[in-house]
Protein backbone atom coordinates (compact mmCIF):
# COMPACT_ATOMS: atom_id res chain seq x y z
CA UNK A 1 -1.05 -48.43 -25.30
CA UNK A 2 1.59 -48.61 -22.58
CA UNK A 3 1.81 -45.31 -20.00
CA UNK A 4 5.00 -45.35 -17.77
CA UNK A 5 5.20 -44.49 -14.64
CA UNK A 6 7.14 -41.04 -14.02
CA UNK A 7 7.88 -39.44 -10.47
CA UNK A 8 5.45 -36.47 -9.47
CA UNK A 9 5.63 -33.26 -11.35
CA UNK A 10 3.58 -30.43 -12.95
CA UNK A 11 2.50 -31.52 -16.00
CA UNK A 12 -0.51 -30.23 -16.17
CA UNK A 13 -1.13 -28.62 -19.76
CA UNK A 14 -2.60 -26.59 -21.15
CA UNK A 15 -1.99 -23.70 -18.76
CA UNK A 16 -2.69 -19.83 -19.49
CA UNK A 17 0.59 -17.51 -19.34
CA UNK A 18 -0.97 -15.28 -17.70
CA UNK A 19 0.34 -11.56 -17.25
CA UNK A 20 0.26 -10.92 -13.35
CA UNK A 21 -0.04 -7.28 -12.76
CA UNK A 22 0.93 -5.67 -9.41
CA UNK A 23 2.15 -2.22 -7.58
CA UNK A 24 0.98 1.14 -8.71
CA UNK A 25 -0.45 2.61 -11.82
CA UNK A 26 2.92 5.39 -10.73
CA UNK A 27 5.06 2.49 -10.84
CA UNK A 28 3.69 -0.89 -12.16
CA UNK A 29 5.18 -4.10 -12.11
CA UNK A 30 4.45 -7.37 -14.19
CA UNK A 31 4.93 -11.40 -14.24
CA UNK A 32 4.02 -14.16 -16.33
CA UNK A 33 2.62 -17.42 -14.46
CA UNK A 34 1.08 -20.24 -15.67
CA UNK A 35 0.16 -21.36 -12.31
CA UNK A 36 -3.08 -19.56 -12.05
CA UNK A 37 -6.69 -20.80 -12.21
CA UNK A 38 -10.37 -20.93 -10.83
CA UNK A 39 -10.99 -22.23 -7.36
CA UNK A 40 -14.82 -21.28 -6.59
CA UNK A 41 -17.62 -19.25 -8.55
CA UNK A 42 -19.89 -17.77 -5.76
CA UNK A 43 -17.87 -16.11 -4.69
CA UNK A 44 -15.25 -15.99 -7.72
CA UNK A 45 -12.16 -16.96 -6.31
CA UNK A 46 -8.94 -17.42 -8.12
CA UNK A 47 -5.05 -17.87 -6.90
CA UNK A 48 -1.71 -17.65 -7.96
CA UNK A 49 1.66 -19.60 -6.67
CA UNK A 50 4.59 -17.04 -7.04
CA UNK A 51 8.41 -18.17 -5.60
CA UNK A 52 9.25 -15.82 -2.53
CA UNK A 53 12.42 -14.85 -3.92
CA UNK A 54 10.55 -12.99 -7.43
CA UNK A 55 10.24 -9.05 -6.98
CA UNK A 56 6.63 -9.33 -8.29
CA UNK A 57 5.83 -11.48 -4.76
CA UNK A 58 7.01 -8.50 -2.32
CA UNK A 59 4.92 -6.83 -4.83
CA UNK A 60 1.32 -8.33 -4.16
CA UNK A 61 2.83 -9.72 -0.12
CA UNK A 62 2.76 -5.97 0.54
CA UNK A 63 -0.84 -4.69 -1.03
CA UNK A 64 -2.68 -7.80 -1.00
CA UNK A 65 -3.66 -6.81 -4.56
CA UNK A 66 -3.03 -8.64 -8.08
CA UNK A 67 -4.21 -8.58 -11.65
CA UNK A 68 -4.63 -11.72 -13.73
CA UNK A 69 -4.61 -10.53 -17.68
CA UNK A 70 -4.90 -12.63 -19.97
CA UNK A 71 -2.41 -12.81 -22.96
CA UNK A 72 -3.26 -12.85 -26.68
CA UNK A 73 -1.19 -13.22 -29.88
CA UNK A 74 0.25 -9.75 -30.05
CA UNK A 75 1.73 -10.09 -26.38
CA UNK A 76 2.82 -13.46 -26.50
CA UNK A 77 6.67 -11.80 -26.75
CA UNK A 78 6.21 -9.91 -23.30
CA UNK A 79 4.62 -12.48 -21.42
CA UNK A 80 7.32 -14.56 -22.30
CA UNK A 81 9.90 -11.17 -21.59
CA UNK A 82 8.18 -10.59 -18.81
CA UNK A 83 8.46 -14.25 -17.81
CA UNK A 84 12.47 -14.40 -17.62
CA UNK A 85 13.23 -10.67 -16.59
CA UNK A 86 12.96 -8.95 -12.61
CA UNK A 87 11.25 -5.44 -11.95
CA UNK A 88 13.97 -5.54 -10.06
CA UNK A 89 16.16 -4.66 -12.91
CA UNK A 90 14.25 -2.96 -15.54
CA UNK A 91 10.46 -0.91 -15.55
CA UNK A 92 8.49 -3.86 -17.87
CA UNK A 93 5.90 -1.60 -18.78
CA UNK A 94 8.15 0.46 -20.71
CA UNK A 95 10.30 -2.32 -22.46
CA UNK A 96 7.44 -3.73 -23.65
CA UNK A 97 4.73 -0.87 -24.65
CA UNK A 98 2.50 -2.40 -22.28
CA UNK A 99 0.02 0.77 -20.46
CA UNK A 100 -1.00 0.89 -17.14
CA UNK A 101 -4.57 1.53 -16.55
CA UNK A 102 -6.69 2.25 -13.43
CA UNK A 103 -8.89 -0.86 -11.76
CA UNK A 104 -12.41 0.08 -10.51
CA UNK A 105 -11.71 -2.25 -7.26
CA UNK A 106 -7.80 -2.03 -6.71
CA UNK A 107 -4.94 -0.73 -6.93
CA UNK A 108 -2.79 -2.43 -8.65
CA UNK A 109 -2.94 -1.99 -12.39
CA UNK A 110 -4.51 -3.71 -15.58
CA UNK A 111 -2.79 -3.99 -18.58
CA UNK A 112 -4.86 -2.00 -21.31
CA UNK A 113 -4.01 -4.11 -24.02
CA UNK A 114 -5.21 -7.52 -22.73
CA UNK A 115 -8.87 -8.53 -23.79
CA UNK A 116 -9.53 -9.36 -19.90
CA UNK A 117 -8.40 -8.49 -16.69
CA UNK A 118 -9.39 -9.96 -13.31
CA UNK A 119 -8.70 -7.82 -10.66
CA UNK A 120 -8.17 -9.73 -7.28
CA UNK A 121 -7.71 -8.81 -3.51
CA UNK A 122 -5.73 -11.49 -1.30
CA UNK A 123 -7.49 -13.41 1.32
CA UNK A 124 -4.88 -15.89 2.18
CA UNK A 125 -1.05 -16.65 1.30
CA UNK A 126 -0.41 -20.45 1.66
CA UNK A 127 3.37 -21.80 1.54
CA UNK A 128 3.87 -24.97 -0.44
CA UNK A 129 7.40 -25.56 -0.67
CA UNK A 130 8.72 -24.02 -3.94
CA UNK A 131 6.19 -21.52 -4.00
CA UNK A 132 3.96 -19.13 -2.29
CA UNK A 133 -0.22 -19.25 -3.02
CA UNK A 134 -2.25 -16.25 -2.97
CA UNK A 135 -5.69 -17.25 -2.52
CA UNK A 136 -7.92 -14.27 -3.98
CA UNK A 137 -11.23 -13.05 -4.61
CA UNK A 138 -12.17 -12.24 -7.86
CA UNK A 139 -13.83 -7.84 -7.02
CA UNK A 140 -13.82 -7.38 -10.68
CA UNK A 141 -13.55 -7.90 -14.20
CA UNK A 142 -12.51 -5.86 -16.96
CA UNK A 143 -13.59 -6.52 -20.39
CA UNK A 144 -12.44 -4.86 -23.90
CA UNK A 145 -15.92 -3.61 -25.48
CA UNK A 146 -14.48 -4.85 -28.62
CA UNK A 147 -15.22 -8.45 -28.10
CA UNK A 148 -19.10 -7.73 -27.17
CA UNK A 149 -21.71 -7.65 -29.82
CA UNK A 150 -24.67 -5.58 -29.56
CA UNK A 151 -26.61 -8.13 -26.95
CA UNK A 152 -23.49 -7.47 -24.81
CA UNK A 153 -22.44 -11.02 -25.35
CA UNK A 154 -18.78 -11.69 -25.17
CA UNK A 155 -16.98 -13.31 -27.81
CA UNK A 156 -13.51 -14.37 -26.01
CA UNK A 157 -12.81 -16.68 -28.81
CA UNK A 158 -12.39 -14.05 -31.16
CA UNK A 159 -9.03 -12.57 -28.72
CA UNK A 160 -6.63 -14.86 -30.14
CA UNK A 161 -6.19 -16.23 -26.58
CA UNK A 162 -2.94 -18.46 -25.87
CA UNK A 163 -1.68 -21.33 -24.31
CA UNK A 164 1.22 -22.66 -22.49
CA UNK A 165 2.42 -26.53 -23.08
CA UNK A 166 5.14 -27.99 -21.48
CA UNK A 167 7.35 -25.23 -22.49
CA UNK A 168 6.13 -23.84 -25.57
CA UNK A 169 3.34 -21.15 -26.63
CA UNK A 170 0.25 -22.14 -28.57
CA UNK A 171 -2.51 -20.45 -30.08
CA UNK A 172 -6.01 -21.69 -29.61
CA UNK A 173 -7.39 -24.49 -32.08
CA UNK A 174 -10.65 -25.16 -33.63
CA UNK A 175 -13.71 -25.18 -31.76
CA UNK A 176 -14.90 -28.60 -31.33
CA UNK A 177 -17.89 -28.00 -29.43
CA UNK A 178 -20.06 -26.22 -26.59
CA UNK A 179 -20.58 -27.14 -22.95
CA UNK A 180 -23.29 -30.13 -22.91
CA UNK A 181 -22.97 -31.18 -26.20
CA UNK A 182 -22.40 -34.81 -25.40
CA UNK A 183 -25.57 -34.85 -23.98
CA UNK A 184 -28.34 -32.98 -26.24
CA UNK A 185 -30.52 -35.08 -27.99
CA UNK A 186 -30.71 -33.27 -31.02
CA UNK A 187 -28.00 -31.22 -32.72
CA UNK A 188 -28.66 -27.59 -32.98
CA UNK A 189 -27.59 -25.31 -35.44
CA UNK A 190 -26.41 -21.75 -34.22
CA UNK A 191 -28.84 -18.77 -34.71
CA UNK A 192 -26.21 -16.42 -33.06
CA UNK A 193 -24.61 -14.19 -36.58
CA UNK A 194 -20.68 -14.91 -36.77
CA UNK A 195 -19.12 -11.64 -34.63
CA UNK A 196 -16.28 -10.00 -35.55
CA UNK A 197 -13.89 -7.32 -33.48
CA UNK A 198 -14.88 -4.14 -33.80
CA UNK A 199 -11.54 -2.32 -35.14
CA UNK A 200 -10.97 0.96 -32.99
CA UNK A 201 -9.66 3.66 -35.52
CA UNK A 202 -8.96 7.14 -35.45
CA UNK A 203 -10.09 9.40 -38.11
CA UNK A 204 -8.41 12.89 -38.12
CA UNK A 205 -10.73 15.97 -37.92
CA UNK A 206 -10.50 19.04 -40.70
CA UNK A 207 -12.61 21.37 -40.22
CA UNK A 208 -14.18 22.46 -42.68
CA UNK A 209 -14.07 26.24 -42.22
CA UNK A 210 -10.34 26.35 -43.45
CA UNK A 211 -8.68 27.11 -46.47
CA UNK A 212 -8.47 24.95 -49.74
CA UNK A 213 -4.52 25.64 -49.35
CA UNK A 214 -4.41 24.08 -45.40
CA UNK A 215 -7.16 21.54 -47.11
CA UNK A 216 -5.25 20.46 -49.76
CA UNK A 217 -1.68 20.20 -47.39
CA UNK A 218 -3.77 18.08 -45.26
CA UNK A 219 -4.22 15.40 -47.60
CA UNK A 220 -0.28 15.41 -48.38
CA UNK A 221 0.46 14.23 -45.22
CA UNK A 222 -1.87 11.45 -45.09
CA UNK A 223 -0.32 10.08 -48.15
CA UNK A 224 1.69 7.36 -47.62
């Protein structure tokens, strides 16, 4: 095997596109970056690099507040939509579907429809040419109850979680393996029962104290 020699870039893969939330819940704004990750873990400490000239970087400059949500299968399209379009031009949110929900530690807002969302406050902002760095803390994470069994374990795998490679969208492969496993000395079969999403459904309400006629034109409009 031969490896040549290229100049220095960023090609570093695989990378999360990651849906950076910022403003208001009133008026919410959104980015995708792929330049996001884990710096520390006590205290949890995250960043993001965002070019000064994007509308999102006023944005989070301004509050000193950020979300990093994390982008499955079904939103694939508007993290990429949301990757190549400016608030400055159009209310993301809305073009999208996406809904803005309340954070327990910030302002800024979550997307409702990602399986995780890290809310961060700003501690630093860090020039490196290209690029601005928000260096945040980590005040809170917020977690879709459908991915937790009944221990309260969370099953993250079962999001349909995405990558980023070099310019093109992946979803998640096989799993391979656990932390450690090169090193246990004997290997161990799972005792853990295979978890699946719980489905959130709405079943509509008749009461039962009305009429066989309203009963009966009840069940004509739930025909398909």
């Amino acid at each position: 095997m031969t490896k040549i020699v290229w100049k220095a870039g960023t090609l570093l893969a695989p990378v999360p596109p990651a849906l950076i939330s910022c403003g208001s819940v009133e008026k919410p704004n959104v980015m995708t970056a792929a330049w996001t990750g884990i710096i520390a873990s006590d205290p949890a400490m995250t960043y993001v690099s965002v070019r000064p000239s994007r509308y999102s970087h006023k944005l989070i400059q301004e509050s000193g507040e950020f979300v990093i949500n994390l982008t499955t299968l079904p939103l694939v399209k508007a993290a990429d939509w949301c990757g190549v379009k400016s608030g400055k031009d159009v209310d993301k949110f809305k073009a999208m579907g996406l809904t803005a929900k309340p954070c327990a530690q910030v302002k800024a807002p979550q997307i409702e429809e990602a399986p995780v969302s890290l809310e961060c406050k700003v501690k630093s902002v860090t020039n490196f040419g290209t690029h601005d760095m928000f260096l945040a803390e980590i005040v809170a994470v917020d977690v879709d109850d459908r991915y937790l069994d009944e221990k309260g374990k969370l099953w993250l795998e079962k999001a349909g979680l995405v990558a980023y490679v070099h310019g093109f969208y992946y979803t998640l492969g096989r799993k391979i393996g656990k932390f450690g496993f090169s090193v246990e000395k004997k290997p161990k079969k799972s005792k853990e029962k295979d978890f699946e999403p719980q489905k959130k459904t709405i079943k509509p309400k008749i009461s039962s104290h009305k009429s066989k006629n309203t009963t009966k034109r009840h069940r004509n409009l739930m025909r398909p």
